[in-house]
Each structure stands twice: as C-alpha cells, then as structure tokens.
Protein backbone atom coordinates (compact mmCIF):
# COMPACT_ATOMS: atom_id res chain seq x y z
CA UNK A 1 10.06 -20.07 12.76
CA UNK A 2 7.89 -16.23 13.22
CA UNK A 3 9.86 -14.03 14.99
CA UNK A 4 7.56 -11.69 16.78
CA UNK A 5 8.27 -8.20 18.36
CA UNK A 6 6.36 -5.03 18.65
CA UNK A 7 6.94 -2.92 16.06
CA UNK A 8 9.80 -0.88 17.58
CA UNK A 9 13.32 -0.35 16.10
CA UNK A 10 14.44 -1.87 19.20
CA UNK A 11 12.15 -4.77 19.40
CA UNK A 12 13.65 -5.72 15.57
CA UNK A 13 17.17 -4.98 16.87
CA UNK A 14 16.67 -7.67 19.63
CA UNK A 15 15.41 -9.69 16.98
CA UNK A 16 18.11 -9.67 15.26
CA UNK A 17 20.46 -10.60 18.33
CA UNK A 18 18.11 -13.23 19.11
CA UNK A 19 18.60 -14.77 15.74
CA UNK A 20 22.54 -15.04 16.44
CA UNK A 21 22.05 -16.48 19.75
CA UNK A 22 20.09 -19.40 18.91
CA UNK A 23 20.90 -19.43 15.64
CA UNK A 24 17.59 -21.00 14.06
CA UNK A 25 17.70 -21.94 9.78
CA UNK A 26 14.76 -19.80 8.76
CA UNK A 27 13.11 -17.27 10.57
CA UNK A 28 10.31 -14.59 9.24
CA UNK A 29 10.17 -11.84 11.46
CA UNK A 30 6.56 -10.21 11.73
CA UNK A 31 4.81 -7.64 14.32
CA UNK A 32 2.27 -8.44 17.17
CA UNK A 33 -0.21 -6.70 14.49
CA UNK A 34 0.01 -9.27 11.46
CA UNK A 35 0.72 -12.25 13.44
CA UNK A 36 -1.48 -15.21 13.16
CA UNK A 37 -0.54 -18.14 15.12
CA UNK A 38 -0.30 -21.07 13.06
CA UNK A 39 -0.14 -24.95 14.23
CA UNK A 40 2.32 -25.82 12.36
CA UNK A 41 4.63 -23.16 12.88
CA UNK A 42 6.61 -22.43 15.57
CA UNK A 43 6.69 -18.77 17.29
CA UNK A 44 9.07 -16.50 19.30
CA UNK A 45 7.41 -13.57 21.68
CA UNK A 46 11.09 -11.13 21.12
CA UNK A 47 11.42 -8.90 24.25
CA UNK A 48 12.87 -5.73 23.53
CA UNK A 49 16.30 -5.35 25.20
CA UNK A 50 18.31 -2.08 25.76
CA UNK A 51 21.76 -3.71 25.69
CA UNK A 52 21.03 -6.35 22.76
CA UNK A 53 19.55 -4.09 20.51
CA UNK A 54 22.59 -1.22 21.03
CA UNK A 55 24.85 -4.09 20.51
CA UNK A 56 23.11 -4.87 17.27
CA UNK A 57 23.55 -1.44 15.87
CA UNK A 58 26.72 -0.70 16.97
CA UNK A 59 27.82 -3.37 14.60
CA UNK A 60 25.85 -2.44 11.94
CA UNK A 61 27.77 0.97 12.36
CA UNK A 62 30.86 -0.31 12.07
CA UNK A 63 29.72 -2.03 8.58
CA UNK A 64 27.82 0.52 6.94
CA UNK A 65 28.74 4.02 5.93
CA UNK A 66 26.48 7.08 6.37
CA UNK A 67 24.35 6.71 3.45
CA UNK A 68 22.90 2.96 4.07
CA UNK A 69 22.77 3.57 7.93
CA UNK A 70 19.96 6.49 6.95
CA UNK A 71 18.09 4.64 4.47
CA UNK A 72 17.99 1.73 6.83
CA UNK A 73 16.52 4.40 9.25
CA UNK A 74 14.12 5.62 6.61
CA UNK A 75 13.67 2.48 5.66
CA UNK A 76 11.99 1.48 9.20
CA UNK A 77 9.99 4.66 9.21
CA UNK A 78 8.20 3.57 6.11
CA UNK A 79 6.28 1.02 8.58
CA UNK A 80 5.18 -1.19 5.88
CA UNK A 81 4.99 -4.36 7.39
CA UNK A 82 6.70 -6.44 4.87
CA UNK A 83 10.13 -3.91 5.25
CA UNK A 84 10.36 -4.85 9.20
CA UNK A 85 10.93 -8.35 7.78
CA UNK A 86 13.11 -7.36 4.90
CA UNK A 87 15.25 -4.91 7.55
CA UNK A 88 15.64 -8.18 9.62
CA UNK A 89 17.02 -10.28 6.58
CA UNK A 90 19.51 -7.09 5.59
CA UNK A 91 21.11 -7.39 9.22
CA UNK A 92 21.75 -11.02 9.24
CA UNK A 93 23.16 -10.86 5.66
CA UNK A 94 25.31 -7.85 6.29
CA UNK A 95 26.57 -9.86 9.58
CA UNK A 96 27.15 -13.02 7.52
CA UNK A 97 28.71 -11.70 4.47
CA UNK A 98 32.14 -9.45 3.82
CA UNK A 99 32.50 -5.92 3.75
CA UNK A 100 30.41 -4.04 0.49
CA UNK A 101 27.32 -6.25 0.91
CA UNK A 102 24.85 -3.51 1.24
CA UNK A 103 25.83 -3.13 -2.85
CA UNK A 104 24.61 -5.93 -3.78
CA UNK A 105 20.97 -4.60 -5.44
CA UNK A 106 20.63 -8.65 -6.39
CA UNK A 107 20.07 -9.26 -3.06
CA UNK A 108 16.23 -8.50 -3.06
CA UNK A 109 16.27 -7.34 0.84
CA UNK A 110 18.88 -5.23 -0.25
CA UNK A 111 17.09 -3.41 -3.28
CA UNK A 112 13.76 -3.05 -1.01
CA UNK A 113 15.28 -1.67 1.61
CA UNK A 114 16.93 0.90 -1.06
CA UNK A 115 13.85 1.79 -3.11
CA UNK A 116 11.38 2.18 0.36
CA UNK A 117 14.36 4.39 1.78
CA UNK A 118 13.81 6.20 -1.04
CA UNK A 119 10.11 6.65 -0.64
CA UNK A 120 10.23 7.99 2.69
CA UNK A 121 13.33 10.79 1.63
CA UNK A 122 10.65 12.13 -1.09
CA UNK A 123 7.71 12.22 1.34
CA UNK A 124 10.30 14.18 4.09
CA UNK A 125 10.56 16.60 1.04
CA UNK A 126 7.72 16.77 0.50
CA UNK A 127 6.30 17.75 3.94
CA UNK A 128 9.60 20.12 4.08
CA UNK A 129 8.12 22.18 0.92
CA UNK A 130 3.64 21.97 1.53
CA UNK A 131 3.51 22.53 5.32
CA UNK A 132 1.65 25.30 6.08
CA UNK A 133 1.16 26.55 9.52
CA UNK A 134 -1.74 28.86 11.02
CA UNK A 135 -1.24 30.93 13.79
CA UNK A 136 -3.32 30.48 16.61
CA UNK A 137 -4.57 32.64 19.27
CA UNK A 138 -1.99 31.83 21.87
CA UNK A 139 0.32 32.46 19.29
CA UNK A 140 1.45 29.32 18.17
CA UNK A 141 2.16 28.16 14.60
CA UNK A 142 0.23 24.62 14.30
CA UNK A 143 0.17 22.03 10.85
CA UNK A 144 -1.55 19.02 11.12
CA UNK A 145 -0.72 16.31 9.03
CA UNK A 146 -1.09 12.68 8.22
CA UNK A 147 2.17 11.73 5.79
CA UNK A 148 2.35 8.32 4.17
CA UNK A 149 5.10 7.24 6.13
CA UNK A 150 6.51 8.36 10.01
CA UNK A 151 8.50 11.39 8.68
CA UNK A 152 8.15 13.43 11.66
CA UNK A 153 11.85 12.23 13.04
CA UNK A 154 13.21 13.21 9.59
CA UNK A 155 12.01 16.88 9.48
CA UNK A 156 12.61 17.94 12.65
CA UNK A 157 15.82 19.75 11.81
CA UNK A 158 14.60 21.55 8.64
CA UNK A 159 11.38 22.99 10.93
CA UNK A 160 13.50 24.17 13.90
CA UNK A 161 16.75 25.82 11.80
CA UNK A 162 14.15 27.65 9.26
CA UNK A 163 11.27 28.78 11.91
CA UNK A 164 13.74 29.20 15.17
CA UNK A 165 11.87 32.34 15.65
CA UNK A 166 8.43 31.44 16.69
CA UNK A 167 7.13 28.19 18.65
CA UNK A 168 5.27 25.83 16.93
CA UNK A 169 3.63 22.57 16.73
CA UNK A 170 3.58 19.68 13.68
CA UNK A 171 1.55 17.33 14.51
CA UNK A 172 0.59 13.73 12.55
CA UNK A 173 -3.20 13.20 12.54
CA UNK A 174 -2.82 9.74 11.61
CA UNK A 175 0.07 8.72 14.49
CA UNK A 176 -1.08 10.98 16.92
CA UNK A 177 1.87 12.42 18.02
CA UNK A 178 3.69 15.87 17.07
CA UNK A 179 6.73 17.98 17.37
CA UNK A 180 6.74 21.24 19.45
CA UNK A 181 9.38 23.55 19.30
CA UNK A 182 9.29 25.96 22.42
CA UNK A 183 12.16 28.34 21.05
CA UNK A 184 15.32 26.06 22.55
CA UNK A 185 14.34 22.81 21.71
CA UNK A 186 12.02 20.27 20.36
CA UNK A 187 9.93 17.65 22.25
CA UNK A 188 7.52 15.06 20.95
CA UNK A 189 4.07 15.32 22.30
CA UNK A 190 0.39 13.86 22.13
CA UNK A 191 -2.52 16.20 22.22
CA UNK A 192 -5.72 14.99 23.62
CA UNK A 193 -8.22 17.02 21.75
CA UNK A 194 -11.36 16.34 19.31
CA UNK A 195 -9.54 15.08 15.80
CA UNK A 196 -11.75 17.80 14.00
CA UNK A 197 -10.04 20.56 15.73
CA UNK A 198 -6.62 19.03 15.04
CA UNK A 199 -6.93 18.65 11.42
CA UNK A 200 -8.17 22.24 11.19
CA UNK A 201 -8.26 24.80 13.89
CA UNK A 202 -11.50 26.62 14.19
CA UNK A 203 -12.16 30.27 13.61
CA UNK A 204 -11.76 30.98 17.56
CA UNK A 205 -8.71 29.05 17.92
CA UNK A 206 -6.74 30.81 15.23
CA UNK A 207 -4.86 34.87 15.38
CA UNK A 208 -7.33 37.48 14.05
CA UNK A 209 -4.97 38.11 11.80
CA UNK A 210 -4.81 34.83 9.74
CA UNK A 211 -7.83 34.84 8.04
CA UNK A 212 -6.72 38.60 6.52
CA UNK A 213 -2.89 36.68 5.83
CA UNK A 214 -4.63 33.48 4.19
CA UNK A 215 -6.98 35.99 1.65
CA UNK A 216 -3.78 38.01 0.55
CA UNK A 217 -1.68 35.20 0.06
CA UNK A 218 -4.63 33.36 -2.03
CA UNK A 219 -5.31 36.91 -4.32
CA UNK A 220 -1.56 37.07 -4.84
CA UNK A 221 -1.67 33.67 -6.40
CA UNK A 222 -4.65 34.61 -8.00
CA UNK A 223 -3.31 37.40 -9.79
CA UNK A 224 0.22 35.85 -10.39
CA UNK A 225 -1.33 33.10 -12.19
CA UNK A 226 -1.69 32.68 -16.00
CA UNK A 227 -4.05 31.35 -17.28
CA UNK A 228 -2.86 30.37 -20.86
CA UNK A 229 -0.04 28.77 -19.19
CA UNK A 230 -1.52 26.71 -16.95
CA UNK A 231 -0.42 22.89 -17.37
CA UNK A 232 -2.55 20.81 -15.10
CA UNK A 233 -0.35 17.73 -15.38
CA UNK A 234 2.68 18.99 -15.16
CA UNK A 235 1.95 21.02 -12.03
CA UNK A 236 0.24 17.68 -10.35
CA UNK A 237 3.58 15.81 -11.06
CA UNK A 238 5.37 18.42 -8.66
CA UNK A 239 2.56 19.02 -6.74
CA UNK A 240 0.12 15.60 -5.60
CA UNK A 241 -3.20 16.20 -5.35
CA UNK A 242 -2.80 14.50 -2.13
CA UNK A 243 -1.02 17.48 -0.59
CA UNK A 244 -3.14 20.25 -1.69
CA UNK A 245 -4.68 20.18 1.26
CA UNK A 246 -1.51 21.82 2.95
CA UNK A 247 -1.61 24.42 0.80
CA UNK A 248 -3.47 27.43 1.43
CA UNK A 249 -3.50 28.76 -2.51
CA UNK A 250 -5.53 25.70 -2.90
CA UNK A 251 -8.03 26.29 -0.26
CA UNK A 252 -9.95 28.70 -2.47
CA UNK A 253 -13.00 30.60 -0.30
C-alpha cells in the first residue's frame, strides 16, 4: 500500500498514526508530487490531523533524546523525496522496537536519516558564514538565497542574536518565502515582486552608501591577498563555488 500526504511534517506525522490504526503489512509513504497511481496497488489520500500528528511526536519525544529529535527535523528539511519515506519507516521502527533503536546505523532508515541530517547541519553553516546582506533604501538589510535544502527554520536564531540591531529580510529564491526580523521578532513572509529584483536589488533599491561599502570591502581583499599563496583547491574545499555568489569579494567590478 502508497501512503500519500502532502508534503508537510504534519501530513507524515498523521501518516504515521494512520499506519498504527489500521495497521497495514507494507506501506511506502510518498507525496501528492511523485505519486503515480498504479492498478495494482492500492492507495491512501492521508489527511493531515492536528491531534494525530502531536500525538505522534509527543511519543517520539519521549523515545529520542535531543540529538536524533534535530536530525529527524533536519532530516525533513532536506525535502528529498525518498527521506519523507525513510522518516516514515524510522517512526514505526522506533515505535516497534526497545529503547536505543535510533543506534542502530544497520538499520538503513536509520543511517539515511543520520547522514541527510547531516547534510542539511553543513548547508545551515554554511548560509550562517556566506550571507551577505545589502542595505536598501528604506533601510533594510536584504539576502536572497536559494540553499540546497529548507534551512531557513534552522538559521533563524543565529541571524536575529548576531544582527538584533537592524531589521532585515532573508529570503529563499527557490521556496519563495523569507524571514524578516522587525527588531522584536521574526515572521515568515512571501514577497510578491519580479524574481530579478529579489535575487539582486537594483541600483535604486539599494542605500547610496552600499555601492562605496561593497568597493572598500572588495580593495581590502584585494590588497590582503597573496598572491604566491593562493591555493585554489584548498580555498574551494572551504569555500563552494556554489556560494560565491553570496560573497561580495567575489563579485569583482
């Protein structure tokens, strides 16, 4: 049997409630996206429910410590489709099984779950360290993004302890949603703009003052650079091509 939901952590949740209830012998759980209805296969449409779902979790809290409830968290936010699946499996086995499941890496739901967790903690890193903002003319900070993986949940901490002084927006080009922090709090938002302007803010939208701030910042790299000790693949093993684009030193005029 397909178990299929919508993508949400409490649509799999359900799922996983569902499973109990009627107790089926094999299910593959899969989202409204990837699912192709097959003949010989019989389906289940899960609908996402509050109490199920918190009833689910709450269970899984009392099994797992700390450490494995985050990476199942992480784990979720990778939204590969094959870990919605494997996050489905991990519940039921942790259910059926004694105490100290989650540390058995022979269990192959187990390991993925553990090695995508880990994916996901290196791209929130990641994003933590390149993020660049520009300031804008109404004087907001703004970065847009598009990470591999939904890390927006995990950095909002980092972002509103280290830049509590100043409002500003992080927004994911390729989710379209963000994070703005108004100076008390942070709210998630969608902007309805043209995607051009999003990914980089035009000449009139940004301070007068950040063009002069980008030039010195790229001249002090400049001139703290050496030449004769540059290692290109070194410096590309802590710093992806794929994130130069946050960076402002690499944005050479």
């Amino acid at each position: 049997m397909i178990y299929v939901f919508d993508g949400s952590l409490e649509g799999l949740l359900t799922a996983v409630f569902e499973y109990f209830e009627r107790k089926p012998k094999t299910v593959l759980l899969q989202t409204e996206k990837v699912f192709q209805p097959d003949a010989f296969t019989e389906s289940l449409k899960i609908v996402n429910n509050r109490a199920k779902a918190d009833r689910v979790w709450n269970g899984l809290q009392k099994r797992l410590d700390k450490q494995w409830r985050r990476r199942f968290y992480c784990a979720y936010l990778s939204e590969l489709p094959e870990i919605f699946n494997s996050l489905f499996q991990f519940s039921n086995y942790i259910f059926n099984h004694p105490a100290g499941a989650e540390k058995n890496f022979g269990n192959e739901h187990v390991l993925a779950i553990a090695q995508i967790a880990t994916k996901v903690e290196r791209e929130k890193h990641r994003m933590e360290a390149f993020i660049r903002f520009q300031h804008t003319a109404d004087g907001m900070f703004y970065c847009g993004i598009d990470p591999d993986f939904n890390v927006l949940p995990l950095i909002v901490k980092h972002f509103k302890d280290r830049y509590a002084d100043q409002q500003w927006i992080i927004y994911d080009l390729k989710r379209r949603y963000g994070l703005f922090y108004d100076l008390l709090s942070v709210t998630e938002i969608t902007i309805e703009l043209n995607a051009k302007n999003l990914k980089q803010p035009t000449v009139q939208q940004l301070n007068g003052t950040e063009e002069m701030y980008a030039n010195l910042w790229k001249d002090y790299f400049k001139s703290t650079n050496i030449e004769s000790r540059k290692n290109t693949k070194l410096h590309v093993q802590h710093v992806p091509k794929r994130y130069w684009k946050y960076l402002t030193e690499k944005q050479l005029s």
